[in-house]
N, C-alpha and C. Protein backbone atom coordinates (compact mmCIF):
# COMPACT_ATOMS: atom_id res chain seq x y z
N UNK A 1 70.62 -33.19 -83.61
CA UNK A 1 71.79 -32.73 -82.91
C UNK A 1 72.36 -33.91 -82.13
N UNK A 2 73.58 -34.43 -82.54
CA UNK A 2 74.10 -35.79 -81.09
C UNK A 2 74.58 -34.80 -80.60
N UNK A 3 73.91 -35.65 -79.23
CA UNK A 3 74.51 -35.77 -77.89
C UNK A 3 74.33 -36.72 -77.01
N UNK A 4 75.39 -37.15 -75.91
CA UNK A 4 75.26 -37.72 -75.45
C UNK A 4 75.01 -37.82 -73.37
N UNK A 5 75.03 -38.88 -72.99
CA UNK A 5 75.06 -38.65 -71.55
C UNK A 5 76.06 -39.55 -70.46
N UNK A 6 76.28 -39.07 -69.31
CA UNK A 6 76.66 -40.07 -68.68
C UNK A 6 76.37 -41.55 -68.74
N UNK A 7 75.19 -41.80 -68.80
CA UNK A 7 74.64 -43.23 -68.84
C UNK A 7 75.10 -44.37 -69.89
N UNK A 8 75.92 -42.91 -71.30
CA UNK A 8 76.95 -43.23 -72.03
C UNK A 8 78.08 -42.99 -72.15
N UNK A 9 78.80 -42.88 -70.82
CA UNK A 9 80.18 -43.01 -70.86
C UNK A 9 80.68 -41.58 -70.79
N UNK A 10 80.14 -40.38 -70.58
CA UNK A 10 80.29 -39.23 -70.50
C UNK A 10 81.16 -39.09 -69.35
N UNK A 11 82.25 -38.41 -69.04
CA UNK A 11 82.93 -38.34 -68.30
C UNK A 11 82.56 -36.34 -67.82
N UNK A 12 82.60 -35.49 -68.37
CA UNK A 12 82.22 -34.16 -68.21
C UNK A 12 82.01 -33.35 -69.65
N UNK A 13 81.37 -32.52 -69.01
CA UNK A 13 80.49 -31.30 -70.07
C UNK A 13 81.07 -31.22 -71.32
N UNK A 14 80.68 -31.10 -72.69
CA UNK A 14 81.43 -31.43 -73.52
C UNK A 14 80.61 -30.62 -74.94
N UNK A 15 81.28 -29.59 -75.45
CA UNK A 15 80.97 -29.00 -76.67
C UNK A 15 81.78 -29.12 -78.22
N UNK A 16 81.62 -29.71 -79.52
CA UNK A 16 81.97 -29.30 -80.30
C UNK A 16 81.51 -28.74 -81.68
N UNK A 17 82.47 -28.22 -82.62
CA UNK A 17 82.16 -27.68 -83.10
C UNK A 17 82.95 -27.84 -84.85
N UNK A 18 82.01 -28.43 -85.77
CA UNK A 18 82.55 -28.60 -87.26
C UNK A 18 81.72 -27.79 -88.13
N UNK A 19 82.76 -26.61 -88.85
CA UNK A 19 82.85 -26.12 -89.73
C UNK A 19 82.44 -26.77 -91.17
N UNK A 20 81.60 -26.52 -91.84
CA UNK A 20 82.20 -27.33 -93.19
C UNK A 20 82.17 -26.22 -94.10
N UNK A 21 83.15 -25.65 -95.22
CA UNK A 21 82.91 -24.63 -95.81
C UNK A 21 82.04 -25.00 -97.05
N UNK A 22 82.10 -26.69 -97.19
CA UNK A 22 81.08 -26.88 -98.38
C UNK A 22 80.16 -28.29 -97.53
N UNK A 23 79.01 -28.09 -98.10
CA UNK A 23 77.89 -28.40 -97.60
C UNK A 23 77.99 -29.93 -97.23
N UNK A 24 77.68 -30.61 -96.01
CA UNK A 24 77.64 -32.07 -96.18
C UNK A 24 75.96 -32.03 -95.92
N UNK A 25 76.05 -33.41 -97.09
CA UNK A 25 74.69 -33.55 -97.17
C UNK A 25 73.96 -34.44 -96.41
N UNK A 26 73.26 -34.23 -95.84
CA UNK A 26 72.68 -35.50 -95.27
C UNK A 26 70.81 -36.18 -95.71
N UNK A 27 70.90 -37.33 -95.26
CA UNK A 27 69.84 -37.68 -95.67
C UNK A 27 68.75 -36.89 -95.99
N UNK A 28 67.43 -37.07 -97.07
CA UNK A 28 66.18 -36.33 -97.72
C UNK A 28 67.34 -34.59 -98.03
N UNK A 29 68.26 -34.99 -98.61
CA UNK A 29 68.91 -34.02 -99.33
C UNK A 29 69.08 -32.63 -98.28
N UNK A 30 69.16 -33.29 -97.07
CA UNK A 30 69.86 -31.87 -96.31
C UNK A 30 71.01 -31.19 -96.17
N UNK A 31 71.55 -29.89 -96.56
CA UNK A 31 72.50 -29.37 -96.79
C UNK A 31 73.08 -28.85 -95.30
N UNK A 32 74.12 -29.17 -94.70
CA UNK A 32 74.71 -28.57 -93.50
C UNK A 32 76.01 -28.38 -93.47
N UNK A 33 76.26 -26.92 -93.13
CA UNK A 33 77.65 -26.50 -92.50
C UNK A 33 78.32 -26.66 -91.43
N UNK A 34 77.26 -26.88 -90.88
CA UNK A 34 78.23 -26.82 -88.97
C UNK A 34 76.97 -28.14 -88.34
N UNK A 35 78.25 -28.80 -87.97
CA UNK A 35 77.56 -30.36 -87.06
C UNK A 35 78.32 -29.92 -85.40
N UNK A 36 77.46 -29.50 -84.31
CA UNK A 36 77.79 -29.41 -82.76
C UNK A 36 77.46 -30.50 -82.34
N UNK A 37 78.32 -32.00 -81.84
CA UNK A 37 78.11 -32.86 -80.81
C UNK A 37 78.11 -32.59 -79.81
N UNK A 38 77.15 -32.88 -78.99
CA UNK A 38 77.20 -32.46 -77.45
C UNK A 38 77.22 -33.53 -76.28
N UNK A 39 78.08 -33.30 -75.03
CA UNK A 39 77.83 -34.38 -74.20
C UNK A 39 77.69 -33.56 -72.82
N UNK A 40 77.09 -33.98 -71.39
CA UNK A 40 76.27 -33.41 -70.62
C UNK A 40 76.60 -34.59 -69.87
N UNK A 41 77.64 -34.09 -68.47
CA UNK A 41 77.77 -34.83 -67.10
C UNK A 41 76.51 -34.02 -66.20
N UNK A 42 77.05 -32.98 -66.76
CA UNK A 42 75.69 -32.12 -65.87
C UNK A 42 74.45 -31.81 -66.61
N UNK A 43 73.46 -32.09 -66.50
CA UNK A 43 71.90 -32.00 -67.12
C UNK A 43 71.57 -30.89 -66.83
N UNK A 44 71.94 -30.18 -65.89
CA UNK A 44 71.20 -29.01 -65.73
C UNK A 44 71.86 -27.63 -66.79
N UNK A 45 72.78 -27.65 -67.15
CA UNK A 45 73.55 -26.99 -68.58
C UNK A 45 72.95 -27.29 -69.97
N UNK A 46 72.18 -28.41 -69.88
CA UNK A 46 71.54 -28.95 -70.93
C UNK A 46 70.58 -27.20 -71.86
N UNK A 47 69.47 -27.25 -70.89
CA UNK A 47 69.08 -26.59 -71.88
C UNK A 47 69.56 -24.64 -72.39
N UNK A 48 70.37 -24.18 -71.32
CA UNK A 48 71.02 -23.58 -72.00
C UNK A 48 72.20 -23.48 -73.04
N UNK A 49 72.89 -24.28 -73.18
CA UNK A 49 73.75 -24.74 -74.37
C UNK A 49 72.75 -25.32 -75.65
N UNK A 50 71.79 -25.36 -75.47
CA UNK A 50 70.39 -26.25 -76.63
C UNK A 50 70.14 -24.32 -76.89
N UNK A 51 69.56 -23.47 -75.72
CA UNK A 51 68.94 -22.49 -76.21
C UNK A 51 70.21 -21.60 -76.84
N UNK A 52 71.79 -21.37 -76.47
CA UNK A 52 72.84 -20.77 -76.95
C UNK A 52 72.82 -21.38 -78.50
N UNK A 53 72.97 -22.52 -78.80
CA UNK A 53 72.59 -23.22 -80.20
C UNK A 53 71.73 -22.75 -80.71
N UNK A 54 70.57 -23.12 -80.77
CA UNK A 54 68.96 -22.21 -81.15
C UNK A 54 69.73 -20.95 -81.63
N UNK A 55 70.10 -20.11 -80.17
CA UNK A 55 70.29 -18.53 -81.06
C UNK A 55 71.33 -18.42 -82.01
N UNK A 56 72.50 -19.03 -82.37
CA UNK A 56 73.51 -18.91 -82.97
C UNK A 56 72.59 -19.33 -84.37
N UNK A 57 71.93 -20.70 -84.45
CA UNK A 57 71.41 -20.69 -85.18
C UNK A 57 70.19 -20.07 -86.00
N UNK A 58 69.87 -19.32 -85.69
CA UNK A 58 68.94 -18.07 -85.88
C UNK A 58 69.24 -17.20 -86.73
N UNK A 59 70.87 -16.68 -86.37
CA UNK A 59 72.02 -15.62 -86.53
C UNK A 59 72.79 -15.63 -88.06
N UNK A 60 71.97 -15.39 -88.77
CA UNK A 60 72.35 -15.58 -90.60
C UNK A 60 73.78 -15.29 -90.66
N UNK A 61 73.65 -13.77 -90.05
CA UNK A 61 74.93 -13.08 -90.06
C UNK A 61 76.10 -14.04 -89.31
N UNK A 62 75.97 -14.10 -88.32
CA UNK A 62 76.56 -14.48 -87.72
C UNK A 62 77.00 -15.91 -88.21
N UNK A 63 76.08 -16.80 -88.90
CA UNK A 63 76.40 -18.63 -89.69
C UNK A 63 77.94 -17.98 -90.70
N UNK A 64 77.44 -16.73 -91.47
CA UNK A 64 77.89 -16.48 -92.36
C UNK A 64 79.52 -16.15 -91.96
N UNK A 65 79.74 -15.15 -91.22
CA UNK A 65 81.16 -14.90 -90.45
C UNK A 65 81.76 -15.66 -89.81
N UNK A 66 81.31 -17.34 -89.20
CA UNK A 66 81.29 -18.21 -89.03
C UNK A 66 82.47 -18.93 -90.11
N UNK A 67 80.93 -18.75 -91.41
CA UNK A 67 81.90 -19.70 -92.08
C UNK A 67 83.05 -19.21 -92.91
N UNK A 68 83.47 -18.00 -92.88
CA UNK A 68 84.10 -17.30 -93.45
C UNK A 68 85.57 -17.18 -92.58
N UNK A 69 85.70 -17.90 -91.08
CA UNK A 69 86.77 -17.96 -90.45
C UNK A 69 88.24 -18.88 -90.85
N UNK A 70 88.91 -18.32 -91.14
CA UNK A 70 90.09 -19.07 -91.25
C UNK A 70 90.77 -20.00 -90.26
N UNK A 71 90.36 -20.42 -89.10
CA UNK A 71 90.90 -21.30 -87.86
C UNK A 71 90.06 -20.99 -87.12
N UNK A 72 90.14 -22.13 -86.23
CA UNK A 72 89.31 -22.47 -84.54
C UNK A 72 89.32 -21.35 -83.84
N UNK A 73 90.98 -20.54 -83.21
CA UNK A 73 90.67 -19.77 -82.27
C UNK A 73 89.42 -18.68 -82.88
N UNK A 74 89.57 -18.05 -84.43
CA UNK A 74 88.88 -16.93 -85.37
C UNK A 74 87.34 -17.13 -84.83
N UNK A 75 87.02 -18.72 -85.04
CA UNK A 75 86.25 -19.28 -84.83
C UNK A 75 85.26 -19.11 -83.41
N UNK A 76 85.92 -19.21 -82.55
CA UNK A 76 85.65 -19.45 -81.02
C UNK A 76 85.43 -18.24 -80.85
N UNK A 77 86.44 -16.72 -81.22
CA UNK A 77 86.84 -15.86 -80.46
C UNK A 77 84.84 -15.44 -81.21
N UNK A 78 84.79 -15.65 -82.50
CA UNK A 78 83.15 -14.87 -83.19
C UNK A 78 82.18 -15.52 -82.15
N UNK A 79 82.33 -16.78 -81.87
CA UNK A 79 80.84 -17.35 -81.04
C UNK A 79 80.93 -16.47 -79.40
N UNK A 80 82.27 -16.54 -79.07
CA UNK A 80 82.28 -15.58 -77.69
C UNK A 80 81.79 -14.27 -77.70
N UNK A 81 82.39 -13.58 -78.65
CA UNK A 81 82.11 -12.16 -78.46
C UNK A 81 80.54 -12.13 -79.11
N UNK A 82 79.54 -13.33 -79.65
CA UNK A 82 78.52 -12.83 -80.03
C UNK A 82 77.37 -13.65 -79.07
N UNK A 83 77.89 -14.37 -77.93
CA UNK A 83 76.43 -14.98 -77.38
C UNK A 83 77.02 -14.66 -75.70
């Protein structure tokens, strides 16, 4: 998962979020849909945004309706109303 910190230039709290509807692969042949960069002025948000991740990622259903969104807000409005 990147993320980063103040100590690198982090200015404030910082979440994103890439969709891929077809798989990017990454090294030893790993298949991924969704890459979250994260950056953290505040450390103490750290590990709940790590454990909100964890559960989303857990959430089959939920990866799946995910990737089935047609735009960001579609996008945002599924992760709000489900964590």
């Amino acid at each position: 998962m990147p993320h980063t910190t103040v100590e690198n230039g982090v200015l404030r709290d910082g979440v994103s979020l890439l969709i891929s509807k077809k798989p990017i692969v990454f090294p030893n042949n790993h298949l991924m849909n969704f890459v979250i960069p994260l950056s953290f002025y505040d450390l103490t948000k750290h590990l709940r945004a790590v454990n909100q991740i964890a559960d989303i990622s857990n959430d089959l259903d939920l990866l799946e309706t995910l990737l089935k969104a047609t735009d960001e807000k579609t996008a945002y409005q599924i992760i709000r109303h489900n964590t």
